[in-house]
Protein backbone atom coordinates (compact mmCIF):
# COMPACT_ATOMS: atom_id res chain seq x y z
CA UNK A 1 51.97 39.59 -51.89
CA UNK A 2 51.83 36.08 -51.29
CA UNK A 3 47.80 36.08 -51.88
CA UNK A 4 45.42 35.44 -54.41
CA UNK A 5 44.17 39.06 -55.01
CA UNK A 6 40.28 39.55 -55.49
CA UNK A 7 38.19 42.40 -56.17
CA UNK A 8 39.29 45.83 -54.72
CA UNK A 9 36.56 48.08 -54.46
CA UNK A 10 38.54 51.28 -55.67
CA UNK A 11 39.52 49.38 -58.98
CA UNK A 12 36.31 47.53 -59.96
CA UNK A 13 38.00 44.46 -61.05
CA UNK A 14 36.31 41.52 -61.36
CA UNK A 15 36.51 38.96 -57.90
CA UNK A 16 38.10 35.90 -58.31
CA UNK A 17 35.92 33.43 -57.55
CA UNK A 18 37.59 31.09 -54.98
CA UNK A 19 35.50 28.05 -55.10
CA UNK A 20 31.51 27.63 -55.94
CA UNK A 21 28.92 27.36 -53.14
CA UNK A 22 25.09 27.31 -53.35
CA UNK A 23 23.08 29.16 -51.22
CA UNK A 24 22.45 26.71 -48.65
CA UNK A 25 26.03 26.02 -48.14
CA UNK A 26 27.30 29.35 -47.38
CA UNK A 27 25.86 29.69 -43.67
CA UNK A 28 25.32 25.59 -42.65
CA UNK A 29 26.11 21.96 -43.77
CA UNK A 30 22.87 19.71 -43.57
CA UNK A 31 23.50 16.99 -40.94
CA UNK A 32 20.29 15.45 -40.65
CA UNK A 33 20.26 12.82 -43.56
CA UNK A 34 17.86 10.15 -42.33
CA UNK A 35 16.05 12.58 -39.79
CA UNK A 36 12.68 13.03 -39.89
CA UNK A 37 12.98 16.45 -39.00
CA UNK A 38 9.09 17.72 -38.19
CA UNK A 39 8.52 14.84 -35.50
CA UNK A 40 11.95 15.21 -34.51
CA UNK A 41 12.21 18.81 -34.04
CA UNK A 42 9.11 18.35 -31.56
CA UNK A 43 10.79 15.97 -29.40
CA UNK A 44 12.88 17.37 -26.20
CA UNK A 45 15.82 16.14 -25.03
CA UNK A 46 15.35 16.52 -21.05
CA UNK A 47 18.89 16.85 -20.43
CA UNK A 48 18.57 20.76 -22.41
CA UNK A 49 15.88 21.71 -19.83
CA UNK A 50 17.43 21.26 -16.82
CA UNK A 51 18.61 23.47 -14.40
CA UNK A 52 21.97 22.85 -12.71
CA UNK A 53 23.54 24.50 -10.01
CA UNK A 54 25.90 26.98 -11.16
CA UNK A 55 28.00 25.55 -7.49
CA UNK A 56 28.63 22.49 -10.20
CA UNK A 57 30.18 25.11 -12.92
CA UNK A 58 34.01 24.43 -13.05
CA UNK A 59 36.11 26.62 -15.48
CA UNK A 60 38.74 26.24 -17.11
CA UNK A 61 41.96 27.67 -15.35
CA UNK A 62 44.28 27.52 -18.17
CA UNK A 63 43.94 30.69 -20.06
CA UNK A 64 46.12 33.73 -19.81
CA UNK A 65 44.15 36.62 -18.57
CA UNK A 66 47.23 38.76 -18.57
CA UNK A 67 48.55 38.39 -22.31
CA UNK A 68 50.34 40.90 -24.42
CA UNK A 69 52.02 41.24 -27.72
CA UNK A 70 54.85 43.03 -28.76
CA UNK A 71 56.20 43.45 -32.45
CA UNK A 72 57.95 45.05 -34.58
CA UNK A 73 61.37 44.98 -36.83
CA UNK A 74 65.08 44.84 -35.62
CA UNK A 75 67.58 46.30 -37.28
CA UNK A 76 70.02 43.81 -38.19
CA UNK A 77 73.72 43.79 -36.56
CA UNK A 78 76.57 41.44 -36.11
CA UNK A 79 74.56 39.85 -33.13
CA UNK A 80 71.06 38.77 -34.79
CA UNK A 81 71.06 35.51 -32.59
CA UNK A 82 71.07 37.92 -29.30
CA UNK A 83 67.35 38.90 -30.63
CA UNK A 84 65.20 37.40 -27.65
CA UNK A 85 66.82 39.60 -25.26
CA UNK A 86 66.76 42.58 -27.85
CA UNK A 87 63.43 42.47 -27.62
CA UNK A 88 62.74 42.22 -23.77
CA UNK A 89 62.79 37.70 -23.70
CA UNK A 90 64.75 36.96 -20.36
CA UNK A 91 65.60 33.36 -20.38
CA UNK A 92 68.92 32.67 -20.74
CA UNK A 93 68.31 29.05 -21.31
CA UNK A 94 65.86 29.89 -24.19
CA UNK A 95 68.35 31.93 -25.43
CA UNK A 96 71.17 29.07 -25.92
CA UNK A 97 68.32 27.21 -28.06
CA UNK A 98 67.39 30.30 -29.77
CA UNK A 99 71.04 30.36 -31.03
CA UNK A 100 71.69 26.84 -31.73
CA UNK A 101 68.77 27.03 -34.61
CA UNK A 102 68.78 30.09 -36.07
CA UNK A 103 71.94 30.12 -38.32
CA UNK A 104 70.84 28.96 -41.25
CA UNK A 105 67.48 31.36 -40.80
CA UNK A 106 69.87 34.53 -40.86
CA UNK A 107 71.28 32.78 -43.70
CA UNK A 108 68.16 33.95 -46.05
CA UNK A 109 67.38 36.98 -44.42
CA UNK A 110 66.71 39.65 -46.94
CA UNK A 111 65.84 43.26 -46.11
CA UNK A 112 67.69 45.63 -43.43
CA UNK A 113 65.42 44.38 -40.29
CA UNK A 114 64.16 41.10 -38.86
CA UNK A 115 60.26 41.46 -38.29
CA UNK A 116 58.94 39.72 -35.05
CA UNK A 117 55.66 39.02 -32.93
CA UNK A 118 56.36 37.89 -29.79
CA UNK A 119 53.89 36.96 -26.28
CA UNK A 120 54.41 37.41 -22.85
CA UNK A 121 51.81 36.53 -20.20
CA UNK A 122 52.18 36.74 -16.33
CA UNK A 123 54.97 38.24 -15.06
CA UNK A 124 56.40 39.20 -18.03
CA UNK A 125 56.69 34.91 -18.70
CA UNK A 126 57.69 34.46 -22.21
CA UNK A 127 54.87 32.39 -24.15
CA UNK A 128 56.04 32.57 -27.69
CA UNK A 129 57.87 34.52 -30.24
CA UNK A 130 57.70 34.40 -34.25
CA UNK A 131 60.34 35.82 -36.64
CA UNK A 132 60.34 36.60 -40.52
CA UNK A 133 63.31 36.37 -42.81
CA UNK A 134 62.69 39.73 -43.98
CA UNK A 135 60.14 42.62 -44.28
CA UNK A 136 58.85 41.02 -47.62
CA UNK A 137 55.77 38.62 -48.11
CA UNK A 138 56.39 36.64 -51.71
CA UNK A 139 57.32 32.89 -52.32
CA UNK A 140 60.72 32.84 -50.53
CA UNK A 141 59.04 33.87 -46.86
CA UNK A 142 59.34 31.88 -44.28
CA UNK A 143 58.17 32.18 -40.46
CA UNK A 144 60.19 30.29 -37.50
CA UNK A 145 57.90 30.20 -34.36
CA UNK A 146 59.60 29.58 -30.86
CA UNK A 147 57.44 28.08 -28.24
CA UNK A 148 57.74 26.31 -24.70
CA UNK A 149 57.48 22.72 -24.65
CA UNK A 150 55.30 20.88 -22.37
CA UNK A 151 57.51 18.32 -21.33
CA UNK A 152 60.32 21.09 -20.77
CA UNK A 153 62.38 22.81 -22.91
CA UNK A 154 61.40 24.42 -26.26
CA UNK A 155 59.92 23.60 -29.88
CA UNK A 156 60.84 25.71 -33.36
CA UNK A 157 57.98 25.12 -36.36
CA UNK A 158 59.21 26.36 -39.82
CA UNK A 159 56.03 27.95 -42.15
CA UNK A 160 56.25 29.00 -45.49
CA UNK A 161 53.94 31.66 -46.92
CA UNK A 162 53.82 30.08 -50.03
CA UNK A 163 52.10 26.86 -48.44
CA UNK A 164 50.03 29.26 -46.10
CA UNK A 165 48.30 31.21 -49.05
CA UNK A 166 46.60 28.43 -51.01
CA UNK A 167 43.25 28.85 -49.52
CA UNK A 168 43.57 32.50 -48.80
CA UNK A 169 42.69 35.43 -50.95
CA UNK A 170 43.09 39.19 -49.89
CA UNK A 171 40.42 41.92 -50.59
CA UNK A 172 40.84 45.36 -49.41
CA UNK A 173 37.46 47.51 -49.15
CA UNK A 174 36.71 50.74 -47.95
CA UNK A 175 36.29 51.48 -44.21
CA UNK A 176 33.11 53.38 -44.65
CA UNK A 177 31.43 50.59 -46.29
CA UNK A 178 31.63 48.13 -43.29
CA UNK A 179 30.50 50.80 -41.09
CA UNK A 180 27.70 52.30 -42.94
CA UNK A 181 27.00 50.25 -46.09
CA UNK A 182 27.12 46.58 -45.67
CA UNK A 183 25.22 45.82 -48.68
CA UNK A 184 28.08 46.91 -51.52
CA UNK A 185 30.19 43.85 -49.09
CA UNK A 186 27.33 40.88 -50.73
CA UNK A 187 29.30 40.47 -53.93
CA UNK A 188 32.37 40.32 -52.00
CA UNK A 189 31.60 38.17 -48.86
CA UNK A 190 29.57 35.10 -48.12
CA UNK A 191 26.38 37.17 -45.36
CA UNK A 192 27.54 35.32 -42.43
CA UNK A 193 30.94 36.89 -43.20
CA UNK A 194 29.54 40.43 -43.47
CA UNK A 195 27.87 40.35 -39.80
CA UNK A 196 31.06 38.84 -38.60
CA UNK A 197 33.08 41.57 -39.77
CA UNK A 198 31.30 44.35 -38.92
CA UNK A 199 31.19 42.73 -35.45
CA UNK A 200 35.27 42.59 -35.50
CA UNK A 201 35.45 46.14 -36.98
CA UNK A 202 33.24 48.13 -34.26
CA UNK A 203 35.83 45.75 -31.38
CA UNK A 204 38.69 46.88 -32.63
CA UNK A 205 38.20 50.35 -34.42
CA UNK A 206 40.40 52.75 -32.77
CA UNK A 207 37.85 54.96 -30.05
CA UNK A 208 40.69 57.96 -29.90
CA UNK A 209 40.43 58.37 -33.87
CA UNK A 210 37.10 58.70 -34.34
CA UNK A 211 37.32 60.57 -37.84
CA UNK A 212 38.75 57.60 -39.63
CA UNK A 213 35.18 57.19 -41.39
CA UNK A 214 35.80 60.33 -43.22
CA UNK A 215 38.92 59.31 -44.47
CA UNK A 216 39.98 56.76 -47.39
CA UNK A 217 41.02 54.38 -44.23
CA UNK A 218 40.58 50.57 -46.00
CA UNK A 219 39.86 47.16 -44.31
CA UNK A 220 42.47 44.89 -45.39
CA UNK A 221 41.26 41.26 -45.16
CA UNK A 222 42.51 37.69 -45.48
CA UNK A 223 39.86 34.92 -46.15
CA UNK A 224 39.63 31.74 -46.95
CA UNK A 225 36.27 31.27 -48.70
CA UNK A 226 35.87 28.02 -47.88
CA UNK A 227 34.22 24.90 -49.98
CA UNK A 228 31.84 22.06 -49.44
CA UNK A 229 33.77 20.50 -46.41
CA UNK A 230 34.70 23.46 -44.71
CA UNK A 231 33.64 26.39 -43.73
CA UNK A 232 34.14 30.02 -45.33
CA UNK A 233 36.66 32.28 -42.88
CA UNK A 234 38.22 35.50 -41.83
CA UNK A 235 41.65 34.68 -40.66
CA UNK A 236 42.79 38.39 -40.38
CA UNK A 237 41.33 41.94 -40.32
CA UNK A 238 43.37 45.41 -40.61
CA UNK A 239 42.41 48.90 -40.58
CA UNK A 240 44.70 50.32 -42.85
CA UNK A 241 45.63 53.75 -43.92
CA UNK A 242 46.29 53.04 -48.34
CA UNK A 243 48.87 56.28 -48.56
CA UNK A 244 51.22 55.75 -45.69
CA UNK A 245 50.55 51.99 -44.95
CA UNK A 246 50.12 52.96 -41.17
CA UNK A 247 47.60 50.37 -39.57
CA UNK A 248 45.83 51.22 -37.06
CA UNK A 249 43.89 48.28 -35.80
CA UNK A 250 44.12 44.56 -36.47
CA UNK A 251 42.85 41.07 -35.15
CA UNK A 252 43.73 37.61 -36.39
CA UNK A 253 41.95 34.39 -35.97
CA UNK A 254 42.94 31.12 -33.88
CA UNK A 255 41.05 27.97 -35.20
CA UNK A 256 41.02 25.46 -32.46
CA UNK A 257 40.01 21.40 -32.13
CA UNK A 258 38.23 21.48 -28.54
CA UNK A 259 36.78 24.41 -28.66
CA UNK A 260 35.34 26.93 -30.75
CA UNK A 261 37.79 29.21 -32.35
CA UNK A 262 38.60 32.49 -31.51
CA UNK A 263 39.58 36.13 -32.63
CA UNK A 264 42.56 38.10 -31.06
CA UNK A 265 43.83 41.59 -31.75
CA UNK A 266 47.64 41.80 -33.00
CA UNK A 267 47.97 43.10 -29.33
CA UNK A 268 46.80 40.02 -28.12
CA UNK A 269 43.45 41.68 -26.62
CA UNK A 270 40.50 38.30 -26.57
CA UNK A 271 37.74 39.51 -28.68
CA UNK A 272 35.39 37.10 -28.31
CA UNK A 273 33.08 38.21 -25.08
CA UNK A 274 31.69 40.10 -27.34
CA UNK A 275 30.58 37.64 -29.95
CA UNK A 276 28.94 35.89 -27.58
CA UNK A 277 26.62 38.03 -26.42
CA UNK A 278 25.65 39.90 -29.70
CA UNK A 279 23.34 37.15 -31.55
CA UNK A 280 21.05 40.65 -32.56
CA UNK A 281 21.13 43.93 -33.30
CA UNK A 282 19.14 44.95 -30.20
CA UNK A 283 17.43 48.09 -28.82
CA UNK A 284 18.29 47.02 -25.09
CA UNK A 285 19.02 44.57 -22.66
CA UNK A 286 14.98 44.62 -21.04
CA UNK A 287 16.34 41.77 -18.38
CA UNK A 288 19.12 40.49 -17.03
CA UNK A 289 20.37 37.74 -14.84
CA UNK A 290 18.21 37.86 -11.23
CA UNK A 291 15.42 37.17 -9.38
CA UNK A 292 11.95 38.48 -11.07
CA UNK A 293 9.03 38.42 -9.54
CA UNK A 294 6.35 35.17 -10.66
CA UNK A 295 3.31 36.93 -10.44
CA UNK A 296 1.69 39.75 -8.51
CA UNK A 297 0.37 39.75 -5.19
CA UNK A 298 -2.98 38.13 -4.01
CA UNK A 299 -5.50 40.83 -3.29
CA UNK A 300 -7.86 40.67 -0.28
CA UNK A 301 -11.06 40.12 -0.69
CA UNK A 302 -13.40 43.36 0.31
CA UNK A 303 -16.51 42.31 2.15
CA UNK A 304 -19.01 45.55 1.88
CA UNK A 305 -21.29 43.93 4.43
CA UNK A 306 -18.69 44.57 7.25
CA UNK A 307 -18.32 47.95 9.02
CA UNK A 308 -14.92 47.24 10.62
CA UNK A 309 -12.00 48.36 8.14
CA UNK A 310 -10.75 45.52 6.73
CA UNK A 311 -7.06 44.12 7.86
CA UNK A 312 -4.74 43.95 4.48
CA UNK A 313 -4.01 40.83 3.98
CA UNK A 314 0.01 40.14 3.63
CA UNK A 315 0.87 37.97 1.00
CA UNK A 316 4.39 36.86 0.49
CA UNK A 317 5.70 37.79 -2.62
CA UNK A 318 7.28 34.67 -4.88
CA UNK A 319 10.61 35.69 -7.15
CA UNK A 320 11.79 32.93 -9.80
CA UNK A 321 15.62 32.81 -10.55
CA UNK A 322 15.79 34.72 -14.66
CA UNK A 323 18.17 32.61 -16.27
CA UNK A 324 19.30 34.39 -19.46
CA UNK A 325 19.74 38.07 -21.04
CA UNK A 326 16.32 39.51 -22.81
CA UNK A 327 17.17 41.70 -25.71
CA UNK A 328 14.25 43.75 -26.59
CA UNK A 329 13.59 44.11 -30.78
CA UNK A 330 11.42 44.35 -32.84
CA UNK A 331 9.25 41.53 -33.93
CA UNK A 332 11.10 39.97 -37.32
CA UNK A 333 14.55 41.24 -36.22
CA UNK A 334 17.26 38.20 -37.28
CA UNK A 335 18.81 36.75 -35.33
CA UNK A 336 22.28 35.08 -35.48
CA UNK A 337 23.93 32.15 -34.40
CA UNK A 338 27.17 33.38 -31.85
CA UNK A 339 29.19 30.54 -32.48
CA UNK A 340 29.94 27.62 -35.20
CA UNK A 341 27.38 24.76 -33.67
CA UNK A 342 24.93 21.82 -34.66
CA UNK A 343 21.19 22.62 -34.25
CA UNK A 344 20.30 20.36 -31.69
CA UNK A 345 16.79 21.13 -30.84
CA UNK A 346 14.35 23.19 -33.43
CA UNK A 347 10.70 23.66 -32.05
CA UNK A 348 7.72 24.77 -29.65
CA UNK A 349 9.17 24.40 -25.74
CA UNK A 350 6.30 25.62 -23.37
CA UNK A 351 7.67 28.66 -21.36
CA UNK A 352 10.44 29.24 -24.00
CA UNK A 353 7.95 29.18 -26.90
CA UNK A 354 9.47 28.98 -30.45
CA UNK A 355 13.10 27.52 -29.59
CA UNK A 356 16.54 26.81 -31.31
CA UNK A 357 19.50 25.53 -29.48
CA UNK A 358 22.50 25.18 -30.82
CA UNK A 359 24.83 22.47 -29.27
CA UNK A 360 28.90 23.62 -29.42
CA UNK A 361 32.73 22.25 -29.28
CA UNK A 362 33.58 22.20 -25.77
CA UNK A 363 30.12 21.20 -23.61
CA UNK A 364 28.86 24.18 -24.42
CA UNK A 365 25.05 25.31 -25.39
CA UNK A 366 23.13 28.55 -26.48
CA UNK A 367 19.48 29.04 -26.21
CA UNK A 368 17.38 31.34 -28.59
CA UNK A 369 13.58 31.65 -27.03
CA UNK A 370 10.18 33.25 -27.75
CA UNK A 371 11.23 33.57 -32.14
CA UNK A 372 8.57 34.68 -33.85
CA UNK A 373 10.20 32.43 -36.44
CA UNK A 374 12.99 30.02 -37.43
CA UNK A 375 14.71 30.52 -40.80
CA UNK A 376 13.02 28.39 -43.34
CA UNK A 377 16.01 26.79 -44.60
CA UNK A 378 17.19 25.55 -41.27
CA UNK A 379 16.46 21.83 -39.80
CA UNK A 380 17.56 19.53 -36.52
CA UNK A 381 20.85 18.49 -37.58
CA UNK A 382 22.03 21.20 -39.71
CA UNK A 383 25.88 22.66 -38.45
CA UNK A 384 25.89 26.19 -38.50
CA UNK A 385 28.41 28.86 -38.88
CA UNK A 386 29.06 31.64 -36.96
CA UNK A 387 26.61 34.66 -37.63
CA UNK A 388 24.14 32.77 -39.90
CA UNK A 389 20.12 33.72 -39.77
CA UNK A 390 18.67 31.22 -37.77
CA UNK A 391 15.44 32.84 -36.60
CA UNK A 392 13.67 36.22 -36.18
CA UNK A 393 12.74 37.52 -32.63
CA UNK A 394 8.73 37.16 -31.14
CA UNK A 395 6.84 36.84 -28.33
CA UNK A 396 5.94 33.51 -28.18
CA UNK A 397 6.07 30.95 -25.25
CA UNK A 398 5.85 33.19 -21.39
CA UNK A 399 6.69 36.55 -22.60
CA UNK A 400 5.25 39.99 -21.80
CA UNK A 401 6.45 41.76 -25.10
CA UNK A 402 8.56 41.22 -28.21
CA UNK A 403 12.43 40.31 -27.11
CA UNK A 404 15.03 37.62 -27.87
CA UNK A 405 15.76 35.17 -24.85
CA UNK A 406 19.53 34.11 -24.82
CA UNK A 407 21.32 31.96 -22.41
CA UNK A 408 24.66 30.53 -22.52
CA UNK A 409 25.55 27.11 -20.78
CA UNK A 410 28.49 25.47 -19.79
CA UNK A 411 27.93 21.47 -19.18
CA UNK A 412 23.93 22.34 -18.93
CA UNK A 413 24.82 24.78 -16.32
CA UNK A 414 23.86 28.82 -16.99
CA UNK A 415 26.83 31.30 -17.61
CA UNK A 416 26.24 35.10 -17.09
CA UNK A 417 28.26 36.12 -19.87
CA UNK A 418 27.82 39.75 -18.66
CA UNK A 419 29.21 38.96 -15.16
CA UNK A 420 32.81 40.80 -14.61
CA UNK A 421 34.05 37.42 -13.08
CA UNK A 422 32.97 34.93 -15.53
CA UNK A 423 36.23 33.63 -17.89
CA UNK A 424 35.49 31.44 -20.20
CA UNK A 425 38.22 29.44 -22.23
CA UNK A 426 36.43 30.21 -25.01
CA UNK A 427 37.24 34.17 -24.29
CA UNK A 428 41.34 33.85 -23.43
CA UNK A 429 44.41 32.52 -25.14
CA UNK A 430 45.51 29.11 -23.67
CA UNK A 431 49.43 27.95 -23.47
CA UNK A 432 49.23 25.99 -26.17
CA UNK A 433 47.47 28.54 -28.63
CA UNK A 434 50.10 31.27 -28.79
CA UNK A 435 52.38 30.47 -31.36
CA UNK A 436 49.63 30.21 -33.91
CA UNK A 437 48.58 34.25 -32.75
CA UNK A 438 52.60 35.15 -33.28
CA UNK A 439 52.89 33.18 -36.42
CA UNK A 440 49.50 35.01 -38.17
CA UNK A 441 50.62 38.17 -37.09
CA UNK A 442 53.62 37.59 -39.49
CA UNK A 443 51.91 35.52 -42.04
CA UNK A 444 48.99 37.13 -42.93
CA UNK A 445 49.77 40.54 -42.01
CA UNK A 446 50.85 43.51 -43.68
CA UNK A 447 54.84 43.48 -43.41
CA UNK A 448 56.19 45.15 -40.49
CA UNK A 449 58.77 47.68 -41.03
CA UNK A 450 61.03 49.35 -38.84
């Protein structure tokens, strides 16, 4: 393998340890040098407070709802540079590039078949494809990635495993342990890892197999544990069956500049809906997006001195527009950050109560109301990573019981993230992103074999 190996949980070696964090570092880097955090966290930015029109909301329109992957291995014949249309590609004049590059590729193929990933999107459009120089991952693999070119034609980047694998170490634990016992995963991942795999794991764990648990099943993951300038990350996650090598699930991660990044399955199935609305573990959804009433109705006043029956007074009933998802928990229950973001307001916010927003890549916000608490560690300022602790649900602020308030916005405008029409970029692939999907699904996982 082309990996630094670390600890395996069926041999008991020792880990490997990658690079050497402190506490504080694992889940956020400390931004606010300078800030005088107490006063500052007290003052509001009126811009976070205001309510837009969601008329004003205007989404991104260039992601690929309709995305697929296909992969596999080809045998190899006389004709290897006649692969894209082995494989279902029809574009003949991709084809004539595909074949004026590719000879000195088949040059150092090794192995019987040529392993590829490749994505289509809308009517069947070709998007990208990937191919291996063999069903082998060691120092002498290298990945050619075919994509469309903006200003017409097409592009061909050449990756090397060898220069892929310096940051990245494998670790292969048992399935039952994400599922059921997270806390034998502490000496092997960084917390805010642990709550994001378990999150991947129950996306993409295979519903028509539901007696993998009870097998010796393994998760097969590639991180890169980070170190003090960036962060600690899963860049691919596989269900794995150790005696035949069948796997039977799999995602991979896309790091992006714009945005935040995102994880796809090797099917190319967006994963990331999900993450964004899960910042607890929940007992239910106690309110959703709507109109709730403000208060109750005025009662009449009796007078006892009057014979007549009195006339019921009609009072018109007021509604105020609930912006946000309620998750009702438990008071204490932690609750995560959704996305990698700056804290960019920490404090008491009237109706909201005890308050953290987090400010991320893209124009977008979240909002985390009524917390009982904030985690002790955390200050205006601070970036966070994707599923650290920052607070613990209450009922402070305008609540009627213990819950966690949780809104997404776009540009200060609300998002349902529930609703069946809302499409975020943050959710699909974009153009531009699918090469990186095709090349990780060679990369960094397990070979493919015919």
């Amino acid at each position: 393998m082309g990996f630094s190996p670390l600890a395996q949980s069926q041999t008991n070696q020792p880990r490997k340890k990658v690079a050497v964090q402190t506490t504080k570092q694992i889940g956020f880097k400390d931004k606010s040098a300078g800030v005088n955090t107490k006063s500052s966290s007290m003052s509001l930015n009126p811009e976070l407070f205001q309510r837009k029109n969601p008329n004003e909301l205007i989404l991104d329109n260039d992601a690929n709802l309709d995305y697929r992957v296909v992969q596999g291995c080809l045998r190899r014949n006389f004709n290897e540079d006649n692969l894209p249309a082995s494989i279902g590609i029809d574009n003949r004049q991709f084809s004539e590039f595909f074949k004026s590059q590719t000879k000195s590729f088949f040059d150092r193929m090794r192995g019987d078949c040529i392993p590829y990933a490749a994505a289509f999107t809308t009517r069947n459009r070709f998007d990208s494809l990937s191919i291996m120089n063999g069903p082998f991952q060691d120092s002498k693999t290298e990945v050619w990635t075919f994509t469309p070119s903006a200003f017409g034609g097409f592009l061909v980047q050449q990756d090397l495993l060898k220069n892929e694998s310096k940051n990245l170490s494998e670790i292969r634990v048992p399935l039952k342990e994400v599922l059921y016992d997270q806390r034998k995963l502490g000496d092997k991942l960084p917390v805010e890892l642990v709550w994001e795999l378990n999150s991947i794991i129950k996306q993409i764990y295979p519903e028509d197999n539901n007696s993998l648990e009870n097998t010796n099943s393994v998760v097969r993951l590639i991180v890169d544990f980070g170190d003090r300038q960036r962060w600690a990350q899963i860049w691919a996650v596989e269900i794995t069956d150790p005696i035949n090598n069948e796997i039977f699930s799999s995602a991979f991660w896309v790091s992006r500049n714009d945005i935040p990044g995102a994880f796809f399955t090797g099917n190319g199935e967006a994963l990331e809906r999900s993450f964004w609305t899960n910042p607890l573990s929940y007992r239910r959804i106690s309110r959703g997006v709507g109109m709730v009433r403000s208060g109750g109705a005025k009662r009449s006043k009796a007078n006892t001195a009057v014979t007549k029956p009195a006339q019921a007074t009609q009072t018109k009933q007021r509604y105020r527009a609930h912006m946000g998802i309620d998750y009702a928990a438990p008071i204490g229950t932690p609750v995560f950050s959704v996305a990698d973001g700056k804290v960019v307001h920490l404090g008491y916010s009237g109706a909201f109560g005890n308050l953290i927003v987090l400010e991320h890549p893209g124009g977008y916000h979240t909002y985390y109301a009524h917390l009982s608490n904030y985690n002790n560690e955390l200050e205006l300022g601070n970036e966070v990573r994707r599923g650290f602790e920052i607070g613990y649900v209450g009922s402070t602020g305008r609540s009627t019981g213990p819950h966690l308030h949780f809104e997404l916005r776009k540009d200060g405008i609300y998002v349902d993230p529930y609703a069946s029409k809302t499409q975020l970029d943050l959710w699909s692939m974009r153009d531009n992103e699918s090469g990186q999907l095709t090349r990780e699904i060679l990369l960094l996982g397990s070979p493919i074999t015919r």
